[in-house]
PDB file of N, CA and C in Angstrom:
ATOM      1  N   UNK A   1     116.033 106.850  50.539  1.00  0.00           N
ATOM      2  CA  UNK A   1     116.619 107.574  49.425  1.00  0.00           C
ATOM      3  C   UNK A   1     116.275 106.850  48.122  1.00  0.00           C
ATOM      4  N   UNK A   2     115.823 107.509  47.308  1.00  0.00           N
ATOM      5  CA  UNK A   2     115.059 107.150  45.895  1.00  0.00           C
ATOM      6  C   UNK A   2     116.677 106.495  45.047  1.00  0.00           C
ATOM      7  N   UNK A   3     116.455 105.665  44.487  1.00  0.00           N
ATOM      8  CA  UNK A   3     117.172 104.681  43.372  1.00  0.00           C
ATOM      9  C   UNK A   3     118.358 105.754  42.310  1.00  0.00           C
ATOM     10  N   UNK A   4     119.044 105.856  42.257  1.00  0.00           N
ATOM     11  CA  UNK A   4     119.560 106.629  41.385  1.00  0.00           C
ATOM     12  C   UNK A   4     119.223 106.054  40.070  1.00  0.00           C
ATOM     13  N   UNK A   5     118.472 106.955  38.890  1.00  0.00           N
ATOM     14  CA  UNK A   5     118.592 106.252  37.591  1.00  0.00           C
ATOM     15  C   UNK A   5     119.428 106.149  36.633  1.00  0.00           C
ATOM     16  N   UNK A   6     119.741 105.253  36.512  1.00  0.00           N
ATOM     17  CA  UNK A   6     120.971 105.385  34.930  1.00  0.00           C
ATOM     18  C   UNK A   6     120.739 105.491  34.333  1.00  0.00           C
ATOM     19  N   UNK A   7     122.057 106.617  33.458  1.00  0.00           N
ATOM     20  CA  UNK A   7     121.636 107.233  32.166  1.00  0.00           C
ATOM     21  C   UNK A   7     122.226 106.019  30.993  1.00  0.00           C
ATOM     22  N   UNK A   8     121.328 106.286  30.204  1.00  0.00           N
ATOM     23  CA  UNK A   8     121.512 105.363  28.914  1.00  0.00           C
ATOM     24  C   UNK A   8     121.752 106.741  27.994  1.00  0.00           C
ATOM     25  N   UNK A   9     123.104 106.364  27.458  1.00  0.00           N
ATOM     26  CA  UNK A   9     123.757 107.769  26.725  1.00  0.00           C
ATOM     27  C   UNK A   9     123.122 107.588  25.181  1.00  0.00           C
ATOM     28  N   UNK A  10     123.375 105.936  25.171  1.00  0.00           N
ATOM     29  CA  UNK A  10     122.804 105.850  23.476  1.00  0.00           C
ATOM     30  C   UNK A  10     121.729 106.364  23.088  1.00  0.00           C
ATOM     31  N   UNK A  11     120.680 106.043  23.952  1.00  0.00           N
ATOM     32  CA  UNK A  11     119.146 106.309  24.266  1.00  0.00           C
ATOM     33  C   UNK A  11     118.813 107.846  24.140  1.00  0.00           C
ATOM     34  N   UNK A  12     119.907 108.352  25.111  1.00  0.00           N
ATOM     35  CA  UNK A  12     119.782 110.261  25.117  1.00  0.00           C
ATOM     36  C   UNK A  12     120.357 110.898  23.590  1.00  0.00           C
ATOM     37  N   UNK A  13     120.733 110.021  22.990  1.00  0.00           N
ATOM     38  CA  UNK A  13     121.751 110.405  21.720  1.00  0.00           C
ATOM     39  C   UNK A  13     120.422 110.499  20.725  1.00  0.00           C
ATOM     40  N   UNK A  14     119.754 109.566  20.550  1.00  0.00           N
ATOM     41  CA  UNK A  14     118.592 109.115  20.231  1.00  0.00           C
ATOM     42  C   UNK A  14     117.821 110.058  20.442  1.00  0.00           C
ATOM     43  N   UNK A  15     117.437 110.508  21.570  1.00  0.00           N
ATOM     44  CA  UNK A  15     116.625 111.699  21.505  1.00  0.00           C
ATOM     45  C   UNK A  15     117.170 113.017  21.124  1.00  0.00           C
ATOM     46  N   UNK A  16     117.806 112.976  21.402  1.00  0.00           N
ATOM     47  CA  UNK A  16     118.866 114.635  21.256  1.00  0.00           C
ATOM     48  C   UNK A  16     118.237 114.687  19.761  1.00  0.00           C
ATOM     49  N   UNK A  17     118.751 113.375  18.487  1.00  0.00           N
ATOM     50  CA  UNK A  17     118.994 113.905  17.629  1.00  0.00           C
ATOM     51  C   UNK A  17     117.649 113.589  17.088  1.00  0.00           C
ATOM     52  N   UNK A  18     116.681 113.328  17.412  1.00  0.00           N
ATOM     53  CA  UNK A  18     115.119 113.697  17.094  1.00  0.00           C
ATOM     54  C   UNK A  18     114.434 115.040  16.916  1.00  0.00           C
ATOM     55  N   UNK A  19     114.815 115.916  18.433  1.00  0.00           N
ATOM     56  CA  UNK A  19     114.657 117.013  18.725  1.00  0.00           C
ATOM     57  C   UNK A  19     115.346 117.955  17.956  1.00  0.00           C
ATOM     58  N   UNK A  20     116.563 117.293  17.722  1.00  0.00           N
ATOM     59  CA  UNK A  20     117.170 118.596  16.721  1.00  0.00           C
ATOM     60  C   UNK A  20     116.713 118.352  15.611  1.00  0.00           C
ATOM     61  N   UNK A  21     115.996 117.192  14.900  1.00  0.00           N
ATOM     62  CA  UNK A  21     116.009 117.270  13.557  1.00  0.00           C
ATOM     63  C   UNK A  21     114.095 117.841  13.042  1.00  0.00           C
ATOM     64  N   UNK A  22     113.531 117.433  14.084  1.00  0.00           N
ATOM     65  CA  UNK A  22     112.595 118.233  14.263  1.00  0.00           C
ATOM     66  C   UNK A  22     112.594 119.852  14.753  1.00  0.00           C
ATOM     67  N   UNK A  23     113.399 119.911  15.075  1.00  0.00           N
ATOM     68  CA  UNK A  23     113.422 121.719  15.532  1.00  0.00           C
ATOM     69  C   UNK A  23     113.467 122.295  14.342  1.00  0.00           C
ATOM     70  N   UNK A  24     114.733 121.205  13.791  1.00  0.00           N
ATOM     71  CA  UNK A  24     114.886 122.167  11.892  1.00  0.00           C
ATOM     72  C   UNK A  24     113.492 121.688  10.693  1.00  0.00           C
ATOM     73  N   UNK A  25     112.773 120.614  10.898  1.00  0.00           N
ATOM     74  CA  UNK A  25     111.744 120.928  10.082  1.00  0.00           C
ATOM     75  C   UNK A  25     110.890 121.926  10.488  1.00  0.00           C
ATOM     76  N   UNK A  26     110.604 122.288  11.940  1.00  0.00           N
ATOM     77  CA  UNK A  26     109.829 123.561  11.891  1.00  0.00           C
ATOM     78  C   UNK A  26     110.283 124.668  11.589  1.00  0.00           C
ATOM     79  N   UNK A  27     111.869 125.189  11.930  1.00  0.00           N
ATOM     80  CA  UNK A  27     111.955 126.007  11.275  1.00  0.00           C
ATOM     81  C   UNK A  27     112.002 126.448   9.408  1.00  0.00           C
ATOM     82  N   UNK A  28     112.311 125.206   9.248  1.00  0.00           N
ATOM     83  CA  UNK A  28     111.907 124.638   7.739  1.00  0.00           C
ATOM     84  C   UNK A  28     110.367 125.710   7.033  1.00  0.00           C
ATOM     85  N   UNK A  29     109.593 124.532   7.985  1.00  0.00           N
ATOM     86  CA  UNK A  29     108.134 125.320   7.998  1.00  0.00           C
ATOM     87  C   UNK A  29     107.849 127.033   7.937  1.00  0.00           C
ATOM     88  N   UNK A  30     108.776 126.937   9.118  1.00  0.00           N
ATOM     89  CA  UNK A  30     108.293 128.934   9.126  1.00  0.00           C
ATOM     90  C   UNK A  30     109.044 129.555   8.121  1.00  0.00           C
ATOM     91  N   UNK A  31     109.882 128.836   7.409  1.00  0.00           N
ATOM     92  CA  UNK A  31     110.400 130.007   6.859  1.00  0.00           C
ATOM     93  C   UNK A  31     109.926 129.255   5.082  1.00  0.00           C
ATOM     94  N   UNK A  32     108.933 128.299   5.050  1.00  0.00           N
ATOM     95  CA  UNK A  32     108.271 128.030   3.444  1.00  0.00           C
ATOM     96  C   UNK A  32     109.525 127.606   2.947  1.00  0.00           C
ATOM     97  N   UNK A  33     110.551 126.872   3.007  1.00  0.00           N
ATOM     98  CA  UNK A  33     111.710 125.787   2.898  1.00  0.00           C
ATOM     99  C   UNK A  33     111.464 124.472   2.995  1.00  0.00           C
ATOM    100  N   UNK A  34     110.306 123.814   3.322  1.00  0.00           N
ATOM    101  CA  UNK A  34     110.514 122.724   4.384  1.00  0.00           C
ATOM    102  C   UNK A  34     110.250 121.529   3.256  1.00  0.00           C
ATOM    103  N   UNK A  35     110.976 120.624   3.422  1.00  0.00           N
ATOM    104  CA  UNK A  35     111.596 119.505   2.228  1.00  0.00           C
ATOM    105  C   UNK A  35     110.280 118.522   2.260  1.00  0.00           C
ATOM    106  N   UNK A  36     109.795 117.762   1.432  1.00  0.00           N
ATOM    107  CA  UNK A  36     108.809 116.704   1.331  1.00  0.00           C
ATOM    108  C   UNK A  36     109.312 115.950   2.264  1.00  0.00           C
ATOM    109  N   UNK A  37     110.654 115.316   2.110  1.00  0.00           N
ATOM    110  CA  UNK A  37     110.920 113.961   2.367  1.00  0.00           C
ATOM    111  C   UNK A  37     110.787 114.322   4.327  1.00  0.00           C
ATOM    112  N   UNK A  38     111.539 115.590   4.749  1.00  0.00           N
ATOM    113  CA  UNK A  38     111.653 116.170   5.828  1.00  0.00           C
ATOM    114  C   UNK A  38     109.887 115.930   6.716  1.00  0.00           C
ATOM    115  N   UNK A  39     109.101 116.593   6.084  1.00  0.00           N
ATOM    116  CA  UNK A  39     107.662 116.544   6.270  1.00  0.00           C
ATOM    117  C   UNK A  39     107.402 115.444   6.892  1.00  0.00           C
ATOM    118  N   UNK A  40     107.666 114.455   5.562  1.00  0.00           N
ATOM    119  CA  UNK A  40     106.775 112.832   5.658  1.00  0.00           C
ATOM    120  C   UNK A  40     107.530 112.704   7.282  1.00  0.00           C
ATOM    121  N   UNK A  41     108.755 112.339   7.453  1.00  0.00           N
ATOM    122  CA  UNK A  41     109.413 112.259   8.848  1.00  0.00           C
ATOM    123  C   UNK A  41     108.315 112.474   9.658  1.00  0.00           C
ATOM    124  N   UNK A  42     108.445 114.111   9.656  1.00  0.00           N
ATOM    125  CA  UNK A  42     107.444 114.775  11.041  1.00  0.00           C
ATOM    126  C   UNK A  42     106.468 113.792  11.191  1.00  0.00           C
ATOM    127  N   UNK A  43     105.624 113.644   9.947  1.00  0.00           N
ATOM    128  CA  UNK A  43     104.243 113.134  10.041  1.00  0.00           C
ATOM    129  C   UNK A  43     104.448 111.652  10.794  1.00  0.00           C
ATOM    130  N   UNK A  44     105.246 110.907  10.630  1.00  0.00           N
ATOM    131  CA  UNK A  44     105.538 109.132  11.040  1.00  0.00           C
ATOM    132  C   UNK A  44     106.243 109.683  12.210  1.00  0.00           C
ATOM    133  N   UNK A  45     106.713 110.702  12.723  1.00  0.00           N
ATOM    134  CA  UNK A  45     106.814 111.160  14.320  1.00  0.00           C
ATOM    135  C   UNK A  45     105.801 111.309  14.962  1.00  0.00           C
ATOM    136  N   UNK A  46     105.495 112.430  14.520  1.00  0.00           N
ATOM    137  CA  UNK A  46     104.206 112.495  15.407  1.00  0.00           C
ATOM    138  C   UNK A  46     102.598 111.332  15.515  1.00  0.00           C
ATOM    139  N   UNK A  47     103.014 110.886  14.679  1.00  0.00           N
ATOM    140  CA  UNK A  47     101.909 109.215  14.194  1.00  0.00           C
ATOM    141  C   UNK A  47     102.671 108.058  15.828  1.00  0.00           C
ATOM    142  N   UNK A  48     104.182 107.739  15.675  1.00  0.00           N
ATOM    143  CA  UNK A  48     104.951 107.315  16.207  1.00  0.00           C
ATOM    144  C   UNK A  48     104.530 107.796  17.950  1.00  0.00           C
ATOM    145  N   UNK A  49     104.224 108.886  18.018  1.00  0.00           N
ATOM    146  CA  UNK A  49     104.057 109.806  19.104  1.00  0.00           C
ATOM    147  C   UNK A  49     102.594 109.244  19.808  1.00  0.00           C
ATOM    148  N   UNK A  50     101.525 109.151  18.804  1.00  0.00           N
ATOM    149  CA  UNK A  50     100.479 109.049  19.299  1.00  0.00           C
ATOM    150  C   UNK A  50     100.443 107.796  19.648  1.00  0.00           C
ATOM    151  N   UNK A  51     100.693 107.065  18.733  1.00  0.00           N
ATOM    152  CA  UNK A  51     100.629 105.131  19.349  1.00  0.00           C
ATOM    153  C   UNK A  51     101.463 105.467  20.727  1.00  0.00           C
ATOM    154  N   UNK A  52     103.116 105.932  20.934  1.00  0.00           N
ATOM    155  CA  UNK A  52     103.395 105.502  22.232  1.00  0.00           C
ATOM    156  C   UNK A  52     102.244 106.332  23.250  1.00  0.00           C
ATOM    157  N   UNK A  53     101.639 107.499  23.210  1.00  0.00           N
ATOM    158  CA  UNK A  53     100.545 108.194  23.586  1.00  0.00           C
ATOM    159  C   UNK A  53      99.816 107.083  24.471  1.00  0.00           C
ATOM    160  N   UNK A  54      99.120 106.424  23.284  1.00  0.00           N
ATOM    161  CA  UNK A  54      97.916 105.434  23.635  1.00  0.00           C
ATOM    162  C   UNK A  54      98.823 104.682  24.929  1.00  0.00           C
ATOM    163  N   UNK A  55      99.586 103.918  24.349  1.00  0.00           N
ATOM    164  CA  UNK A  55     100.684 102.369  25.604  1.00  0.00           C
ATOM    165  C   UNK A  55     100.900 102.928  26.210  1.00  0.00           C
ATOM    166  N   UNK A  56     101.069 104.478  26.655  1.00  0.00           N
ATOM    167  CA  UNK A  56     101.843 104.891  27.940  1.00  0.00           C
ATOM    168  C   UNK A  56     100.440 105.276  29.106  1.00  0.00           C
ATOM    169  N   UNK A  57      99.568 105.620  28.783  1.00  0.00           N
ATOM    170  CA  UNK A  57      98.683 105.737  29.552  1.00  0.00           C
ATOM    171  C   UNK A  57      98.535 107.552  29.836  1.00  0.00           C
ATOM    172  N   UNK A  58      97.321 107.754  30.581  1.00  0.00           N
ATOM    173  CA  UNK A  58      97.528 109.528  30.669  1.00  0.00           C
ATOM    174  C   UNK A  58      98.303 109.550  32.041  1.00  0.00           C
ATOM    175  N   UNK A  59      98.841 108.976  32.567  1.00  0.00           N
ATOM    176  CA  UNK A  59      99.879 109.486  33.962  1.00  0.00           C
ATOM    177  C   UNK A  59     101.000 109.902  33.675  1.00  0.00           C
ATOM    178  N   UNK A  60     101.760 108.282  32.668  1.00  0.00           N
ATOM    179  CA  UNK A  60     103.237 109.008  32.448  1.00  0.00           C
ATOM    180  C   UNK A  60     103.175 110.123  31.096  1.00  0.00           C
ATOM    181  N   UNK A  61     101.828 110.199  30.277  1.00  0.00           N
ATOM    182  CA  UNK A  61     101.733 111.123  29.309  1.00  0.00           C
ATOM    183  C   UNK A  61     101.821 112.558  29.733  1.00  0.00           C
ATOM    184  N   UNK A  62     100.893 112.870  30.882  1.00  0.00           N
ATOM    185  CA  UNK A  62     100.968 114.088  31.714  1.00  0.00           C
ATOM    186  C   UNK A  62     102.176 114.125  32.590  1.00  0.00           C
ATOM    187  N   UNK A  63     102.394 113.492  32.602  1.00  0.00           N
ATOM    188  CA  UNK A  63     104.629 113.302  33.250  1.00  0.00           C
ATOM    189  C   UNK A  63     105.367 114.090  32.045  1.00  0.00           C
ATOM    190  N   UNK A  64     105.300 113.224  30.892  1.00  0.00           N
ATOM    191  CA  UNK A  64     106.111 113.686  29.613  1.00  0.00           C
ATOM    192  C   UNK A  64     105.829 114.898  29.402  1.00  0.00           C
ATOM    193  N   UNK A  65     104.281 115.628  29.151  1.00  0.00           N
ATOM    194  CA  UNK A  65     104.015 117.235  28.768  1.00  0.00           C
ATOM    195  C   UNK A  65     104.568 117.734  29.599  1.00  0.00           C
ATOM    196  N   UNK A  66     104.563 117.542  31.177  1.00  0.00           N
ATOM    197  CA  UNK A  66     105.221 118.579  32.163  1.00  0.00           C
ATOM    198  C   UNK A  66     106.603 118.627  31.761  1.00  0.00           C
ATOM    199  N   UNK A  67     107.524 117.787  31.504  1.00  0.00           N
ATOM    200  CA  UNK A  67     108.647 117.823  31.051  1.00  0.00           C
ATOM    201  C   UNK A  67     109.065 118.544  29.738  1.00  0.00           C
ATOM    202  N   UNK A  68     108.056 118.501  29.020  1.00  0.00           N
ATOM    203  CA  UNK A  68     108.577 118.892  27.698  1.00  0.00           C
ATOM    204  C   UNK A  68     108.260 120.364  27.821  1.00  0.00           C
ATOM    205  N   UNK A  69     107.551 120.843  28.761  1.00  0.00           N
ATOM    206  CA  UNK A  69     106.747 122.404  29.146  1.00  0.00           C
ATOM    207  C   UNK A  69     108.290 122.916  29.908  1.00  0.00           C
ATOM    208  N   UNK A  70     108.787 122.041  30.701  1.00  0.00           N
ATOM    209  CA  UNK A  70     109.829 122.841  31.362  1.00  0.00           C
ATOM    210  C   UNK A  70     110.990 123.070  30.553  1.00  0.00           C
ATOM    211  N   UNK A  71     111.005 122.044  29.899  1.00  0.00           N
ATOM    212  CA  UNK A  71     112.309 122.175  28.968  1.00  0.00           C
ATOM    213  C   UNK A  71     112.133 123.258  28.068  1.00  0.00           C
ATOM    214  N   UNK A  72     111.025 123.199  27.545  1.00  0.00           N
ATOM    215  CA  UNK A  72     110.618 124.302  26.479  1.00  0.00           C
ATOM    216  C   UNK A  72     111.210 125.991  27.523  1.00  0.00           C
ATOM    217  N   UNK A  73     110.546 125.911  28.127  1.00  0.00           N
ATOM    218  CA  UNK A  73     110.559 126.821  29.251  1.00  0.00           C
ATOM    219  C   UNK A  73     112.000 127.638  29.548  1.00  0.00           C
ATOM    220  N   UNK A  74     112.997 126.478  29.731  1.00  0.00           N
ATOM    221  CA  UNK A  74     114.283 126.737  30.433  1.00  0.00           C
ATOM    222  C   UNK A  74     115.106 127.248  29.158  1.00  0.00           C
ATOM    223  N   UNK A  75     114.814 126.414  27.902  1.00  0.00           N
ATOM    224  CA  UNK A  75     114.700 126.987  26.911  1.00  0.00           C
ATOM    225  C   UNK A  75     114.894 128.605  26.102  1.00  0.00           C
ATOM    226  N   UNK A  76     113.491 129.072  26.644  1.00  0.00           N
ATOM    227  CA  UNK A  76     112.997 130.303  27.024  1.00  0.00           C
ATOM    228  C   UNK A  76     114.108 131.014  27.229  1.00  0.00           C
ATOM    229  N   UNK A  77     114.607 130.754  28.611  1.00  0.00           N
ATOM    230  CA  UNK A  77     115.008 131.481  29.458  1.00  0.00           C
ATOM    231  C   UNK A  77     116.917 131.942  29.283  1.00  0.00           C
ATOM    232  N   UNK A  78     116.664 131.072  28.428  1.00  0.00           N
ATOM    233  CA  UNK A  78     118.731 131.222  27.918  1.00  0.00           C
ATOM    234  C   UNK A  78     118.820 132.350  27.050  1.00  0.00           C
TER     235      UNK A  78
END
């Protein structure tokens, strides 16, 4: 029987509020609203994104897209 993993709540807090604050610069975007300072963020995210990209290697990278495809997905589906 596989290890149970522990959740690190701080860590998930951390992401939660990434995702939400990026959800609202894109909608920012689509709707021609979207703040400078908001922008620069995205840009040092997704910069932020690519360096961990590189250190993580393409295994757990293609781990992370499948995840972020399902979530997107389930998403979808609400």
């Amino acid at each position: 029987m596989p290890k149970q993993k522990k959740i690190d709540f701080d860590w998930e807090a951390v992401i939660n509020g990434n995702r939400i604050g990026i959800h609202q610069v894109f909608e920012s975007i689509k709707n021609g609203q979207v703040d400078e300072q908001e922008l620069e963020k995205l840009q040092n995210f997704v910069q932020f994104s690519l360096a961990l990209m590189q250190l993580s290697g393409p295994t757990k990278w293609a781990q992370a897209k499948m995840n972020a495809e399902m979530m997107n997905y389930l998403k979808e589906e609400k």
